[in-house]
Protein backbone atom coordinates (compact mmCIF):
# COMPACT_ATOMS: atom_id res chain seq x y z
CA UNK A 1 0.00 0.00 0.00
CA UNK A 2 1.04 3.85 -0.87
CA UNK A 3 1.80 5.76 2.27
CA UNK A 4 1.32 9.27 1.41
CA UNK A 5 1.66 12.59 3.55
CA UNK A 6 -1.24 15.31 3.51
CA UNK A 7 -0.53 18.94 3.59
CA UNK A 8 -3.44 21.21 3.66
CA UNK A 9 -3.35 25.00 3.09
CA UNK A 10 -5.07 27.93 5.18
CA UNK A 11 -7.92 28.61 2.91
CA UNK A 12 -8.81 24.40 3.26
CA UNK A 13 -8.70 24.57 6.99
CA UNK A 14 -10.63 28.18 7.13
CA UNK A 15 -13.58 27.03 8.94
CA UNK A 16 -15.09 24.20 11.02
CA UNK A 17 -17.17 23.30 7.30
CA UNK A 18 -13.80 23.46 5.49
CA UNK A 19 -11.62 21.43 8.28
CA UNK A 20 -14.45 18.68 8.04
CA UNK A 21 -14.22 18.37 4.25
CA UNK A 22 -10.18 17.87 4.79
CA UNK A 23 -10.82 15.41 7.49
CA UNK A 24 -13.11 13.31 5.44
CA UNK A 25 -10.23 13.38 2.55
CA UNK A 26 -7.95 12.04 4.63
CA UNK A 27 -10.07 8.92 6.19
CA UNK A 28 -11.25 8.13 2.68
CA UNK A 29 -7.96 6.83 1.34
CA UNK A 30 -5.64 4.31 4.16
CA UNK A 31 -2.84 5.35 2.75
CA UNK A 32 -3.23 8.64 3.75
CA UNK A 33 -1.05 8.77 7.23
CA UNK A 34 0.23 11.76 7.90
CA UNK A 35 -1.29 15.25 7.41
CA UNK A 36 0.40 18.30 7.55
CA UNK A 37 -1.73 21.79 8.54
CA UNK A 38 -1.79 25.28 7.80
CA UNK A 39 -3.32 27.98 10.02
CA UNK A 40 -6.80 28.99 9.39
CA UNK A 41 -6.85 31.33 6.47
CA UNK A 42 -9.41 33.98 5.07
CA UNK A 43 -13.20 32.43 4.96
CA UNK A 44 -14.21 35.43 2.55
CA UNK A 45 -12.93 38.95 0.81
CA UNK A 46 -12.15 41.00 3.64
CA UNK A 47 -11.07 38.77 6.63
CA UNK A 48 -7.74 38.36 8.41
CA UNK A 49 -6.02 35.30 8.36
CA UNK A 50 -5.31 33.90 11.73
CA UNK A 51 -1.67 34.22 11.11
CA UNK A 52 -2.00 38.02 11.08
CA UNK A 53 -3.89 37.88 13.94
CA UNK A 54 -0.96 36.39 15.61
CA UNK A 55 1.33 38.76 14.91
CA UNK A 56 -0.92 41.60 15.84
CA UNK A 57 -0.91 39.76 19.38
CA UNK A 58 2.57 39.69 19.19
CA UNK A 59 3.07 43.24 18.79
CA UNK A 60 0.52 44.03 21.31
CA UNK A 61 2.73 41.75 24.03
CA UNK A 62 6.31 42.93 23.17
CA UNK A 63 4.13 46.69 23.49
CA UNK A 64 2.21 46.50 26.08
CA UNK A 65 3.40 42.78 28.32
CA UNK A 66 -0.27 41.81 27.36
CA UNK A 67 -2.21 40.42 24.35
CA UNK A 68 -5.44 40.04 25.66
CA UNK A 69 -6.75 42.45 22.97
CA UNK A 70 -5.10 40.92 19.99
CA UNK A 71 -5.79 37.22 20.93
CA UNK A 72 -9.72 38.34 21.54
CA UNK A 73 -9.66 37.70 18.01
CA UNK A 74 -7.93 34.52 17.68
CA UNK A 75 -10.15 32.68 20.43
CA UNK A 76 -13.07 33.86 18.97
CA UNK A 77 -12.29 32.09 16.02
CA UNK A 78 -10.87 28.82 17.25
CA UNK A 79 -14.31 28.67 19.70
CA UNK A 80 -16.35 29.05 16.76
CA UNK A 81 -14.59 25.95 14.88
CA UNK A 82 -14.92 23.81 17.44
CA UNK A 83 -18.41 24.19 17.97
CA UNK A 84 -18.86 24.00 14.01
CA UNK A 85 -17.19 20.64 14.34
CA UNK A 86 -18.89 19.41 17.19
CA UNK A 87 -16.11 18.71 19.49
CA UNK A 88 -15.54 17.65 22.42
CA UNK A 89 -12.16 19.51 23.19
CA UNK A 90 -11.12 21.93 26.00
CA UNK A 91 -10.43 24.29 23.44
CA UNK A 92 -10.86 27.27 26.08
CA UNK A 93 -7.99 25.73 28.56
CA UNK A 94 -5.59 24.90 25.38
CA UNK A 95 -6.29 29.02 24.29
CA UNK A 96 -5.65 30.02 27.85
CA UNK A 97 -1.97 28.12 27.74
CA UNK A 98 -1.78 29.91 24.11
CA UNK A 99 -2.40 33.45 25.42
CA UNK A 100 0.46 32.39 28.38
CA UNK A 101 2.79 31.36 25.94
CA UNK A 102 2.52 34.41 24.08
CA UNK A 103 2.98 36.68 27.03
CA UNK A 104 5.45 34.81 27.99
CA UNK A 105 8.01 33.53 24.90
CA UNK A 106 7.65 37.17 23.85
CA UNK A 107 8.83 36.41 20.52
CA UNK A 108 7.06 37.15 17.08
CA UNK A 109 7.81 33.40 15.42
CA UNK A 110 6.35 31.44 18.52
CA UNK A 111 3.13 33.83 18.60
CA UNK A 112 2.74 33.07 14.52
CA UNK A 113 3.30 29.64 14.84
CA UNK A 114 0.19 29.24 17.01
CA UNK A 115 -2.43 29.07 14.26
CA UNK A 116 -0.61 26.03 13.25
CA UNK A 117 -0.57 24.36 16.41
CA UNK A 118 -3.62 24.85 17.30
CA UNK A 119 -5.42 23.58 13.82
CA UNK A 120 -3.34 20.73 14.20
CA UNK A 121 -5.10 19.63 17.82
CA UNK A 122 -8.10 20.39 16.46
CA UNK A 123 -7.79 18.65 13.58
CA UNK A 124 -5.76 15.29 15.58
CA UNK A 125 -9.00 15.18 17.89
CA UNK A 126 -11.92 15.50 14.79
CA UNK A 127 -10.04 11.95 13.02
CA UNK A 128 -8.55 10.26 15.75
CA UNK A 129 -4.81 10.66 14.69
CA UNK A 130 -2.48 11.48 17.22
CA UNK A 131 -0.45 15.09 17.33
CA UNK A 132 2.93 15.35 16.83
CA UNK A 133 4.21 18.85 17.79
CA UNK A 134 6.66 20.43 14.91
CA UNK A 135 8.91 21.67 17.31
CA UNK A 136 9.83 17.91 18.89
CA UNK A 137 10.56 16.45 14.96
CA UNK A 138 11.78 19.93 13.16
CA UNK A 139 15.01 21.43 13.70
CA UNK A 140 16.63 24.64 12.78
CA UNK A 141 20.74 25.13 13.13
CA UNK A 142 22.69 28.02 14.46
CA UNK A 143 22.36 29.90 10.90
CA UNK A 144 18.61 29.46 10.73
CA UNK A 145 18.64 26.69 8.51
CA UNK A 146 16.94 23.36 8.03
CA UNK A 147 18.56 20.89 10.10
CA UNK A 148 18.43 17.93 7.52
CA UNK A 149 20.96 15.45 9.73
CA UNK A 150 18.68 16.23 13.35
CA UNK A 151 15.29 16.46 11.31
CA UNK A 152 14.92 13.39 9.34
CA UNK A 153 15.48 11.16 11.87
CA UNK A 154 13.80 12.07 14.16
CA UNK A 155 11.14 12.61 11.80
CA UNK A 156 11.11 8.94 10.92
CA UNK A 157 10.89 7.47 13.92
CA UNK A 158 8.50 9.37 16.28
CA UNK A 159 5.91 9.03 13.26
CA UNK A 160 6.34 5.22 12.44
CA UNK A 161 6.11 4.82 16.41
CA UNK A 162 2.68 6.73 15.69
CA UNK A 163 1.32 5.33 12.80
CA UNK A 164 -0.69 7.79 11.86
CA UNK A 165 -0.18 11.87 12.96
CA UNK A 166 -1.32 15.40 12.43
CA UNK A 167 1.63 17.48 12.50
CA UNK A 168 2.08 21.74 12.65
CA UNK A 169 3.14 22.90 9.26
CA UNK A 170 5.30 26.21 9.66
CA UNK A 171 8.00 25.55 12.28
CA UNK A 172 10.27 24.15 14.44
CA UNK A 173 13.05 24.43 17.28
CA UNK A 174 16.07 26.60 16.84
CA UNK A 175 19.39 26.05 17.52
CA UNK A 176 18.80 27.72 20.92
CA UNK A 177 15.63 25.69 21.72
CA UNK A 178 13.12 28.44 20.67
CA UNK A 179 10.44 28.11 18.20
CA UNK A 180 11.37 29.23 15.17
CA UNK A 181 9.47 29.83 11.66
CA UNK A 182 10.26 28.96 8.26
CA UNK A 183 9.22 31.93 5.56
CA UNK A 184 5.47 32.77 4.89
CA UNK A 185 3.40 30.04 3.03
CA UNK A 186 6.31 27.64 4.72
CA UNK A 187 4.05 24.87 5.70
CA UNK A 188 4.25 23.52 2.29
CA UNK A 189 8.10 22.99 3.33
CA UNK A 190 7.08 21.28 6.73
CA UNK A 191 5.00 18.87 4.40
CA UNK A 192 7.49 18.34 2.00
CA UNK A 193 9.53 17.26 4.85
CA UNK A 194 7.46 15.09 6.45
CA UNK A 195 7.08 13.22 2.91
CA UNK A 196 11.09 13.06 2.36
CA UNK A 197 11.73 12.10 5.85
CA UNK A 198 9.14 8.91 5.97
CA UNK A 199 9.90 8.18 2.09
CA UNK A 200 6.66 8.55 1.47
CA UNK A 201 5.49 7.63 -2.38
CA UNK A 202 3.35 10.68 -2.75
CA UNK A 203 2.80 14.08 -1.37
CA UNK A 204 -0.26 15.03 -1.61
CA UNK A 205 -0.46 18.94 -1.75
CA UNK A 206 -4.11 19.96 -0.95
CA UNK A 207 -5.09 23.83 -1.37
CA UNK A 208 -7.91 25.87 -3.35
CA UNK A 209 -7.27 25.06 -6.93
CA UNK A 210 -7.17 22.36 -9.25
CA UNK A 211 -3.45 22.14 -9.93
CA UNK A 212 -1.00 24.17 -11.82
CA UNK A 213 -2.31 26.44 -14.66
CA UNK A 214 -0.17 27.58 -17.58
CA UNK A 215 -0.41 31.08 -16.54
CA UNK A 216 -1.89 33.73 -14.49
CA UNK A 217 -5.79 33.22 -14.91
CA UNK A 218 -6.08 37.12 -14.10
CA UNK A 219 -4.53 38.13 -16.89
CA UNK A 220 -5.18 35.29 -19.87
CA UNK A 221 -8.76 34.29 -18.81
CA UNK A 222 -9.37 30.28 -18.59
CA UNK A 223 -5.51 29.50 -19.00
CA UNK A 224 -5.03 25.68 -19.46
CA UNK A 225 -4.69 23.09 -16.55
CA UNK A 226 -1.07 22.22 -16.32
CA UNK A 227 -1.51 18.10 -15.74
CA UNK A 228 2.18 16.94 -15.37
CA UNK A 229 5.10 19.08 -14.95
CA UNK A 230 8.63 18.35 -13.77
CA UNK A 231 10.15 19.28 -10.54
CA UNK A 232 12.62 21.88 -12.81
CA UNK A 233 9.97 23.31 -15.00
CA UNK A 234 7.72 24.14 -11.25
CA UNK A 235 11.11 24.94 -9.44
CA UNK A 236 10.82 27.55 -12.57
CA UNK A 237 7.46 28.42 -12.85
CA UNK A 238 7.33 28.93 -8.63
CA UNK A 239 10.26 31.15 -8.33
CA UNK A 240 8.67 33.41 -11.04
CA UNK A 241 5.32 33.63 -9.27
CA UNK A 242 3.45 30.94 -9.97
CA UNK A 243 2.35 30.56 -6.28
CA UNK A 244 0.62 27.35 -6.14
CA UNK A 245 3.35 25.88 -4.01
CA UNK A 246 6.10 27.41 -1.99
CA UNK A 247 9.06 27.76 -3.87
CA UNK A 248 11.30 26.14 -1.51
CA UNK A 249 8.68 23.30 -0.60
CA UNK A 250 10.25 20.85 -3.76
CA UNK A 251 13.95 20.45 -2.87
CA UNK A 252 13.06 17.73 0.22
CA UNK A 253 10.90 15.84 -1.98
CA UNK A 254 13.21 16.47 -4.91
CA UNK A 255 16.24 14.58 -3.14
CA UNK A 256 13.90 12.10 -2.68
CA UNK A 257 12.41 11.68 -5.91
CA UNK A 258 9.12 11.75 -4.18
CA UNK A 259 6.36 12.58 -6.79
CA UNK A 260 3.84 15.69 -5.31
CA UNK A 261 -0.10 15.82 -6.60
CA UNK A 262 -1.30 19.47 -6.28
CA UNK A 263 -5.22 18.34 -5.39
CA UNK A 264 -8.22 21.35 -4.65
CA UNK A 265 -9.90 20.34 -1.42
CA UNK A 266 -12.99 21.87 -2.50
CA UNK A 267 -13.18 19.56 -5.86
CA UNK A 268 -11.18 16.33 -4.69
CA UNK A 269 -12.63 14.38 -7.74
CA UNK A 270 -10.34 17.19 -10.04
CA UNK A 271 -7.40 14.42 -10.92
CA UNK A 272 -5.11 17.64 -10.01
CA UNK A 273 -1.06 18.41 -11.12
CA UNK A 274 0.96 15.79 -11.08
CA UNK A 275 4.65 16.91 -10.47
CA UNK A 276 7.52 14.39 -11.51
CA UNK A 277 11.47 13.76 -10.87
CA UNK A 278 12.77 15.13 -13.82
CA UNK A 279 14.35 11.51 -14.64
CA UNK A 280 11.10 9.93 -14.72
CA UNK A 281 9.71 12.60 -16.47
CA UNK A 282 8.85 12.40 -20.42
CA UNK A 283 8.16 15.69 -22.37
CA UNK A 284 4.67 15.99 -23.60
CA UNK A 285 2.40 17.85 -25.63
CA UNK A 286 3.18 21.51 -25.77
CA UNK A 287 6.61 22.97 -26.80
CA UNK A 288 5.98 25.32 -23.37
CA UNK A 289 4.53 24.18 -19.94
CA UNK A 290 3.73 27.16 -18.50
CA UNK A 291 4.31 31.11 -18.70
CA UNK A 292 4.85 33.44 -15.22
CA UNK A 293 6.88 36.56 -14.23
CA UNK A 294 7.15 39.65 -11.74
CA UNK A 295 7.06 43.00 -12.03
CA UNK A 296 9.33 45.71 -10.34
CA UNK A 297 12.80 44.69 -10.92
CA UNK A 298 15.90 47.37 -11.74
CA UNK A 299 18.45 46.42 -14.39
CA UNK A 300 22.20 47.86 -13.67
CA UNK A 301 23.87 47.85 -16.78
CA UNK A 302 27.73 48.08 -16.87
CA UNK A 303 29.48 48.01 -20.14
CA UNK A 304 33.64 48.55 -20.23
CA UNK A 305 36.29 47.71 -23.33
CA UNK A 306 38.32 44.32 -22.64
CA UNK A 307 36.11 43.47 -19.71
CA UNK A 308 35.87 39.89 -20.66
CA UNK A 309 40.45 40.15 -20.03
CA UNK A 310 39.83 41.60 -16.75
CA UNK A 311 40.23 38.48 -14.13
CA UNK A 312 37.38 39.10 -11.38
CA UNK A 313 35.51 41.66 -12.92
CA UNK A 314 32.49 39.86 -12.36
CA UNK A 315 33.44 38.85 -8.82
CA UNK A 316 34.14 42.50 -7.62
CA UNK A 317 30.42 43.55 -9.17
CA UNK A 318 28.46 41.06 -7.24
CA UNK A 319 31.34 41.47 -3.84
CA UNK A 320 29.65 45.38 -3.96
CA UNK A 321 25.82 43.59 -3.54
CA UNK A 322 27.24 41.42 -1.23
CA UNK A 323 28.58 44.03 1.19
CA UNK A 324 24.51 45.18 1.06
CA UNK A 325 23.26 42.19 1.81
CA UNK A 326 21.14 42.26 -1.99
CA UNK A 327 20.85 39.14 -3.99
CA UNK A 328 20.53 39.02 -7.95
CA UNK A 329 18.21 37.36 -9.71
CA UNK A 330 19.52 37.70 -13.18
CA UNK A 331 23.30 38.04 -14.47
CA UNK A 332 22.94 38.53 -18.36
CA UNK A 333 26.54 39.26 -19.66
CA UNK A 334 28.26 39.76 -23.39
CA UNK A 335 32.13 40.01 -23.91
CA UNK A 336 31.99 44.02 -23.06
CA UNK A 337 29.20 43.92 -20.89
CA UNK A 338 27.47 42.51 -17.58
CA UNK A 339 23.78 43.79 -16.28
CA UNK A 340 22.81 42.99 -12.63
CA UNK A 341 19.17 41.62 -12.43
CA UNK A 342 17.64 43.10 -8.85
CA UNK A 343 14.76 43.69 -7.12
CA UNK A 344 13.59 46.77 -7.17
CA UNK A 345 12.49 47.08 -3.60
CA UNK A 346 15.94 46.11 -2.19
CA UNK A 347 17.43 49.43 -3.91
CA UNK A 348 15.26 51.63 -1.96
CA UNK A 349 16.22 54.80 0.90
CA UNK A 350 19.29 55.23 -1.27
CA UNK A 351 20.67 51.57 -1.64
CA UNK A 352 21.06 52.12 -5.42
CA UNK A 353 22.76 55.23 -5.26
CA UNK A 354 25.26 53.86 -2.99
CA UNK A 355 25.80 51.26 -5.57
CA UNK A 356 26.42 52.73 -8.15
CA UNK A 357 29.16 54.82 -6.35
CA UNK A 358 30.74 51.58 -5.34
CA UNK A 359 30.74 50.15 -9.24
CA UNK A 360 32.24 53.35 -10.66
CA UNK A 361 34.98 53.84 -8.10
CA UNK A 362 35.77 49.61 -8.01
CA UNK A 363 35.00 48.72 -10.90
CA UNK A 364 35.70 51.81 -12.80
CA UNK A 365 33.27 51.23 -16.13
CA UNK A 366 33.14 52.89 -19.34
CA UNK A 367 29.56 53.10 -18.95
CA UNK A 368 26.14 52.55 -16.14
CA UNK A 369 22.85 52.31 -17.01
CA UNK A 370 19.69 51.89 -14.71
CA UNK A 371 17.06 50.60 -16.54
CA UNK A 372 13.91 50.53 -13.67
CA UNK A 373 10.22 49.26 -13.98
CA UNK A 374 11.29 46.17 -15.60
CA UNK A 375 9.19 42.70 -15.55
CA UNK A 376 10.19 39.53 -16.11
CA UNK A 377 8.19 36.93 -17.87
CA UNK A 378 9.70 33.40 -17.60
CA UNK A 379 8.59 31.07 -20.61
CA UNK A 380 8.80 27.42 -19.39
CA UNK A 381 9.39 24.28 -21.10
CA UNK A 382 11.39 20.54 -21.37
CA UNK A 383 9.63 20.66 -24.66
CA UNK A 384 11.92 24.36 -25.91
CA UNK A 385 15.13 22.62 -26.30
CA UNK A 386 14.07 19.88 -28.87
CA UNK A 387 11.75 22.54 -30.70
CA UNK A 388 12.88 24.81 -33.90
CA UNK A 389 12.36 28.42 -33.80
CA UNK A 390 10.84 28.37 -30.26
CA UNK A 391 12.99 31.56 -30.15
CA UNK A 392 11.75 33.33 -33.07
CA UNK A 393 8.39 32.61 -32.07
CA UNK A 394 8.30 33.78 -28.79
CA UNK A 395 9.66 37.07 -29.76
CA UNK A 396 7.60 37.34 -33.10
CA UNK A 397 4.59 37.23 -30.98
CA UNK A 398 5.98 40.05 -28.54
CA UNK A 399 6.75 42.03 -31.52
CA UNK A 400 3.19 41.97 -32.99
CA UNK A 401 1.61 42.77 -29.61
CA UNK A 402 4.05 45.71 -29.56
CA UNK A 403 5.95 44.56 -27.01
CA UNK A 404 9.87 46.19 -26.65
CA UNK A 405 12.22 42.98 -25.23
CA UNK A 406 14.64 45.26 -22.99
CA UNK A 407 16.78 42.07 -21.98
CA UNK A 408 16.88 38.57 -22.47
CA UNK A 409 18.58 35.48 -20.73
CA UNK A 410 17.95 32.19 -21.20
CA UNK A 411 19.48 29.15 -18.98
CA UNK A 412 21.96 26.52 -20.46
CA UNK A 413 19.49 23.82 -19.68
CA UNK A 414 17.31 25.39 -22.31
CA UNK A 415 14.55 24.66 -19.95
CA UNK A 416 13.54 28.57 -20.15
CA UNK A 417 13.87 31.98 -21.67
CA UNK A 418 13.22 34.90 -19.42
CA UNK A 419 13.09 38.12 -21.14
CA UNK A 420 12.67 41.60 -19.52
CA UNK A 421 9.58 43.73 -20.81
CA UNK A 422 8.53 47.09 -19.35
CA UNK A 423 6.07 47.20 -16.42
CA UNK A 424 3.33 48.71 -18.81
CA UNK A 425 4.11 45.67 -20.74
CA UNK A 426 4.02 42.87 -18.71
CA UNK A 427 0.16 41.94 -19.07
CA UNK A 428 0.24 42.37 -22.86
CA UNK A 429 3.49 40.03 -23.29
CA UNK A 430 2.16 37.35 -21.06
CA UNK A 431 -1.04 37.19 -23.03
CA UNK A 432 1.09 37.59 -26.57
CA UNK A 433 3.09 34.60 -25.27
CA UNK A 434 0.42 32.13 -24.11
CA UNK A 435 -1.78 33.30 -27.69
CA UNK A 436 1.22 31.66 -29.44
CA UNK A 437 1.94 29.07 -27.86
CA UNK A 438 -1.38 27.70 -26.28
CA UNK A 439 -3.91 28.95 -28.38
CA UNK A 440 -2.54 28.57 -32.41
């Protein structure tokens, strides 16, 4: 029998209504063991997720000492899904020790990593499985990282000794025994733990949609359903902003060539995304998988004679982001010439400015330009590399829609070509590039 893990997403677990539904997906399959839960999220347009509400209370404590205000809030909301579900669970005393905890750890990661907890004892009592706590199986290491060698073993063994366990997505225990969180959205990564840690043959990703689509449905309306995909072409598509899944949530099941099924809890008969190892992936269908991008990104363009002679050129340039803590995205470069790819909100209060000081005085270029209010759009595809004029197509297409390509990089796996468009631009060239390759 399969032996799959379970990771369900705030907007699944909003309500009483909505935790039932996930409950009854889990018991309807046995080789569903473990499940992995998210905080409630919004139940409608307008509300606050309970994670917000955690760090308001938070805020309130480190403030004030007290977060009886705040955490009004967040009990009023955990009372009302209990009595949804019917349950008989001293929901009031475990809120009180909440509140404590608060007031007392004093820290913004244990007060957001509450909503979590909390699901997951509601959730352990409605089906009968037994809670595991995050912070006894999850480790973090003196940098803040994933503690892979502590983790997995520990992992492993308190949840074969349970058989079957609801488990806090969103955290663990730091190197200096405090909770600590991973990034927003990072239960997906406490899931795809789980599944790596007890080898588990599926991961079964449950949230509000039916899988993958091959773009942005609020720009190209009724994109396609993306029905397999490998773990490089979503590694792809998720770092551009495809935010089905956390970015960071496939390298665990990656290593362990564990495939992940992106399934909507609201239509469980939808057969869903299938995500595959790369090696026991085949390239189907389309020429492109899927189409993303961001907006807001500044290009720094430096251009200087014999700069492909000059040994560490290159290295200086990205030792002057280093010293400001900023990370590149992009590093397009020709034999004269290297641009810096960069977030534009990491160059604000006068970061950029102090950059560019730094390049001309250490690097000492012919030439800068800052090109801001770019977009990237990432096209997507195993299928590109085998395909003939896949190029010429994609910018044919921008070039009819009147779309100006301001720079263009594409990886050495040929599994992509990201090219950077205007912010004005960026709804027009997705469209433009989905038209051609989706719709002719």
């Amino acid at each position: 029998m399969d032996k799959m893990v379970c990771k369900f997403g705030g907007t699944s677990l909003a309500d009483g209504n909505n935790i039932r539904r996930a409950a009854e997906i889990l018991l309807a399959d046995p080789a569903r063991r473990f499940a992995v839960v998210s905080a409630p999220g919004k139940r409608f347009s307008g509300d606050v997720k309970v994670t917000d509400l955690l760090y308001a209370s938070s805020e309130e404590c480190i403030a004030t000492g007290h977060c009886g205000e705040a955490f009004s809030a967040i009990r009023k909301r955990f009372r009302s899904i209990v009595e949804e579900l019917g349950l008989d669970l001293d929901i009031g005393r475990i809120l009180d020790e909440t509140q404590a905890g608060i007031e007392r750890e004093r820290s913004a990661d244990f007060a957001a990593s509450r909503g979590e907890y909390l699901n997951a004892r509601i959730m352990a009592a409605l089906i009968g499985w037994e809670f595991v706590d995050a912070k006894d199986i999850i480790f973090f290491d003196g940098r803040g990282q994933f503690d892979e060698a502590r983790s997995y073993p520990r992992i492993a063994s308190r949840l074969e000794e349970a058989g079957h366990a609801v488990i806090p997505g969103f955290y663990g225990t730091g190197a200096d025994g405090k909770i600590r969180t991973f990034s927003r959205g990072g239960s997906d990564i406490s899931g795809s733990i789980v599944a790596r840690a007890v080898n588990a043959d599926v991961y079964e990703n449950w949230t509000d949609v039916s899988g993958f689509l091959a773009c942005d449905p609020h720009i190209v309306g009724n994109p396609q359903k993306i029905e397999l995909i490998s773990f490089k072409e979503l590694r792809e598509l998720s770092y551009m902003g495809a935010n089905v899944l956390h970015a960071e949530a496939i390298f665990p099941v990656r290593k362990g060539d564990i495939p992940i099924k992106i399934k909507n809890t609201f239509r469980p008969e939808d057969a869903g995304t299938l995500i595959l190892p790369s090696k026991k992936y085949t390239p189907h269908g389309n020429t492109v998988t899927g189409i993303a991008g961001k907006k807001d990104f500044t290009v720094i363009f430096l251009e200087k004679s014999l700069m492909n002679s000059e040994i560490g050129f290159a290295c200086r340039a990205l030792s002057i982001l280093e010293r400001e803590r900023i990370n590149f995205e992009h590093m397009p470069s020709g034999i004269d010439t290297l641009s810096l790819v960069i977030e534009s909100r990491y160059l604000q209060g006068g970061v950029l400015e102090r950059l560019i000081a730094a390049m001309r005085e250490e690097l000492a270029p012919d030439y800068i330009r800052v090109s801001e209010d770019i977009a990237l759009v990432a096209t997507v595809g195993h299928g590109m590399a085998k395909s003939i004029g896949t190029s010429a197509r994609l910018f044919a297409a921008l070039s009819e829609a009147g779309v100006n390509v301001r720079m263009i990089d594409q990886g050495s796996s040929e599994l992509n070509i990201i090219v950077g468009i205007d912010n004005a631009d960026y709804e027009r060239g997705v469209r433009a590039i989905y038209h051609e390759f989706f719709e002719k």
